[in-house]
C-alpha atoms as a PDB file:
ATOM      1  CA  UNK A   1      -6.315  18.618 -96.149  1.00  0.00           C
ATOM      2  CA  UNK A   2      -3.398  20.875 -95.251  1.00  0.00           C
ATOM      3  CA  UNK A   3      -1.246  19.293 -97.355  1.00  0.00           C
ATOM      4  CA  UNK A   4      -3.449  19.746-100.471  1.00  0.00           C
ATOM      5  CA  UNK A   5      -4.021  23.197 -99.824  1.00  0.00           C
ATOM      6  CA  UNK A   6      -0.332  23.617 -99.598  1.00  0.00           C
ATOM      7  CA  UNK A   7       0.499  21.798-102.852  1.00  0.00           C
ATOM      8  CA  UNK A   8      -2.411  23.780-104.416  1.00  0.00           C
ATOM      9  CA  UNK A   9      -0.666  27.176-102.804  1.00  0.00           C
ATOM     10  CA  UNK A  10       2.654  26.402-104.803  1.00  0.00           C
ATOM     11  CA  UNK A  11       0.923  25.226-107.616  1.00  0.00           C
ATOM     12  CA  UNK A  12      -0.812  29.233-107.618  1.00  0.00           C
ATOM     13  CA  UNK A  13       2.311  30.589-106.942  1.00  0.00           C
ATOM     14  CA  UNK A  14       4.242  28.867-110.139  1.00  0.00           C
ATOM     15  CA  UNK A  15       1.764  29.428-112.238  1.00  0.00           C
ATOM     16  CA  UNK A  16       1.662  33.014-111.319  1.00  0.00           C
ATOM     17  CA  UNK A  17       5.778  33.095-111.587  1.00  0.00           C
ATOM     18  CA  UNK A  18       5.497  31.667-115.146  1.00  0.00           C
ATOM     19  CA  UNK A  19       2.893  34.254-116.605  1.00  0.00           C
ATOM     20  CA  UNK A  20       5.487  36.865-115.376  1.00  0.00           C
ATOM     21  CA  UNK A  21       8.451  35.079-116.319  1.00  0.00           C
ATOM     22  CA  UNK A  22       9.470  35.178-120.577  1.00  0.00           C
ATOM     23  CA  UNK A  23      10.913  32.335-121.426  1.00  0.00           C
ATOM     24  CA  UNK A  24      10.111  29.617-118.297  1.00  0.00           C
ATOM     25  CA  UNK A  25      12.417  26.734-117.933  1.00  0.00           C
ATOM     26  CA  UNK A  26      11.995  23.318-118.687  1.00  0.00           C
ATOM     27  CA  UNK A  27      12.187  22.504-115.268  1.00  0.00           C
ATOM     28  CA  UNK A  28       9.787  24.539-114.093  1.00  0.00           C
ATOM     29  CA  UNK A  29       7.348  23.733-116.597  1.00  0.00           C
ATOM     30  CA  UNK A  30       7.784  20.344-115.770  1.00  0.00           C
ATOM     31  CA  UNK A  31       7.617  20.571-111.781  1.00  0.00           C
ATOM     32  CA  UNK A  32       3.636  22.656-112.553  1.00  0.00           C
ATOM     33  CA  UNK A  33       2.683  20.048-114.472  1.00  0.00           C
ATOM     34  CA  UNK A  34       3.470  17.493-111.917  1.00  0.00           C
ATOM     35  CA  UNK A  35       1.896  19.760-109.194  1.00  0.00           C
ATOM     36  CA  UNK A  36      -1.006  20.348-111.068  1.00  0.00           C
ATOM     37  CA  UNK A  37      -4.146  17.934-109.156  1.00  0.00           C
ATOM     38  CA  UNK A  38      -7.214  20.000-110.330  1.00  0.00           C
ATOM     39  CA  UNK A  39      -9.203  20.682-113.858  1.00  0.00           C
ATOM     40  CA  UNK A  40      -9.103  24.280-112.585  1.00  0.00           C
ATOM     41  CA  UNK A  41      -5.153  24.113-112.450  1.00  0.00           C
ATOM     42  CA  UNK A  42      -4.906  22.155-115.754  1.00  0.00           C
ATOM     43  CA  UNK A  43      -7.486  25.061-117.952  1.00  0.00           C
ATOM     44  CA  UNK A  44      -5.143  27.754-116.124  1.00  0.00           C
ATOM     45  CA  UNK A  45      -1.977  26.140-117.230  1.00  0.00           C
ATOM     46  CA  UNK A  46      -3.037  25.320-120.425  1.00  0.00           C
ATOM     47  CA  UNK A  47      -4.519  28.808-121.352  1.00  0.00           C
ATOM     48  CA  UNK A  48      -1.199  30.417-120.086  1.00  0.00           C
ATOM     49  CA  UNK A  49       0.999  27.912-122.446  1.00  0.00           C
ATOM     50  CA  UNK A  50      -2.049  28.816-125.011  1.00  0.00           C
ATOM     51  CA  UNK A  51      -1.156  32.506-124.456  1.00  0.00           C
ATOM     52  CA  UNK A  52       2.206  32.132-125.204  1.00  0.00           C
ATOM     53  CA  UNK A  53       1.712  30.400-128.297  1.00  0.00           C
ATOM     54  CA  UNK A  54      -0.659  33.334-129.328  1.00  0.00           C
ATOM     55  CA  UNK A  55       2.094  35.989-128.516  1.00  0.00           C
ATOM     56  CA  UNK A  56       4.487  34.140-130.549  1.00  0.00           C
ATOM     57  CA  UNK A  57       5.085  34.648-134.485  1.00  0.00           C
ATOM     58  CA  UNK A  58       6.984  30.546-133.989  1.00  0.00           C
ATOM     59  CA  UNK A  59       6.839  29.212-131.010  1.00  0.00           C
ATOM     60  CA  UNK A  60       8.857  26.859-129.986  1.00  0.00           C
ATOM     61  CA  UNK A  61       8.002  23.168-131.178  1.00  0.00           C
ATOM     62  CA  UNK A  62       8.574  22.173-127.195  1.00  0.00           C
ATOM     63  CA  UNK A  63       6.104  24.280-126.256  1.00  0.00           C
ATOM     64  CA  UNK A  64       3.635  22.873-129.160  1.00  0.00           C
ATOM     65  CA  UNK A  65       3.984  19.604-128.074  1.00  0.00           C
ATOM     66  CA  UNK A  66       3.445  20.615-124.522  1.00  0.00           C
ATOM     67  CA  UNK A  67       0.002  21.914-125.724  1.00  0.00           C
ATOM     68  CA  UNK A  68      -1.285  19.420-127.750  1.00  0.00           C
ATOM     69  CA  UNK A  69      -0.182  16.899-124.925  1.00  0.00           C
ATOM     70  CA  UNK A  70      -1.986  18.833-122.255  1.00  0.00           C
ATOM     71  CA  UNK A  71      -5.253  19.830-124.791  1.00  0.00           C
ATOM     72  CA  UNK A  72      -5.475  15.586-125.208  1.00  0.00           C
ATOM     73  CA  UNK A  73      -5.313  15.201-121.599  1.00  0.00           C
ATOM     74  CA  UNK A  74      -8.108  17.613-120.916  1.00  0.00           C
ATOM     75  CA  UNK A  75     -10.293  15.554-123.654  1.00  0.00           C
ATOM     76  CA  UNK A  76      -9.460  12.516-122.048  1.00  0.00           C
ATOM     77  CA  UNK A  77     -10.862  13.975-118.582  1.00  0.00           C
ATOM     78  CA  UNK A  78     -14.074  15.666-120.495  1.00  0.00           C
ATOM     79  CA  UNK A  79     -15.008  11.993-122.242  1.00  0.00           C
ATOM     80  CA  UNK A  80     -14.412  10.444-118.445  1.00  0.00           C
ATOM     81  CA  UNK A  81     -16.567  12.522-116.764  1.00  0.00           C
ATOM     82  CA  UNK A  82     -19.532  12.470-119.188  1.00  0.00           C
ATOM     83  CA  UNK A  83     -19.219   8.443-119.091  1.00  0.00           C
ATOM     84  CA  UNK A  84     -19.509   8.608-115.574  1.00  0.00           C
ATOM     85  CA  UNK A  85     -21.727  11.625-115.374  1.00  0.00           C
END
C-alpha cells in the first residue's frame, strides 16, 4: 500500500510540475505516463495535455499524437468497464 501511495505522490507532484512548467520535456512526459496507474491520473493528464493544445495557435504534432494516443486509451478503458459492468 505504501508503495502505491508513494508512486501516486510523484505521479501528483509531476503532474503538478508540468502544468507550471512551458514547454515539458519528452522525458518527463514520458516518465507521467508510465507512472500514471489510475483513471483519475489518466483524465488529469490528459486534460492538462488538452489544455495545452487549447492555449496553442499549432501545437506541436508530438503533442497531438500524445493526445489522440491517450484519448484512445481512455475509450478503450470506458468500453472495458461497461462490458464488465
Amino acid at each position: 500500500m505504501a508503495a502505491t501511495a508513494e508512486r501516486q505522490q510523484v505521479t501528483a507532484d509531476l503532474l503538478q510540475g508540468m502544468q507550471e512548467t512551458r514547454f515539458p520535456s519528452r522525458e518527463q512526459l514520458d516518465r507521467i505516463e508510465r507512472l500514471i496507474s489510475t483513471r483519475e491520473e489518466l483524465e488529469q493528464y490528459i486534460a492538462i495535455l488538452a489544455q495545452r493544445v487549447e492555449k496553442t495557435r499549432f501545437p506541436a504534432r508530438e503533442l497531438l499524437d500524445r493526445l489522440e494516443r491517450l484519448l484512445r486509451v481512455l475509450q478503450r478503458f470506458d468500453q472495458e468497464s461497461r462490458r464488465d459492468g
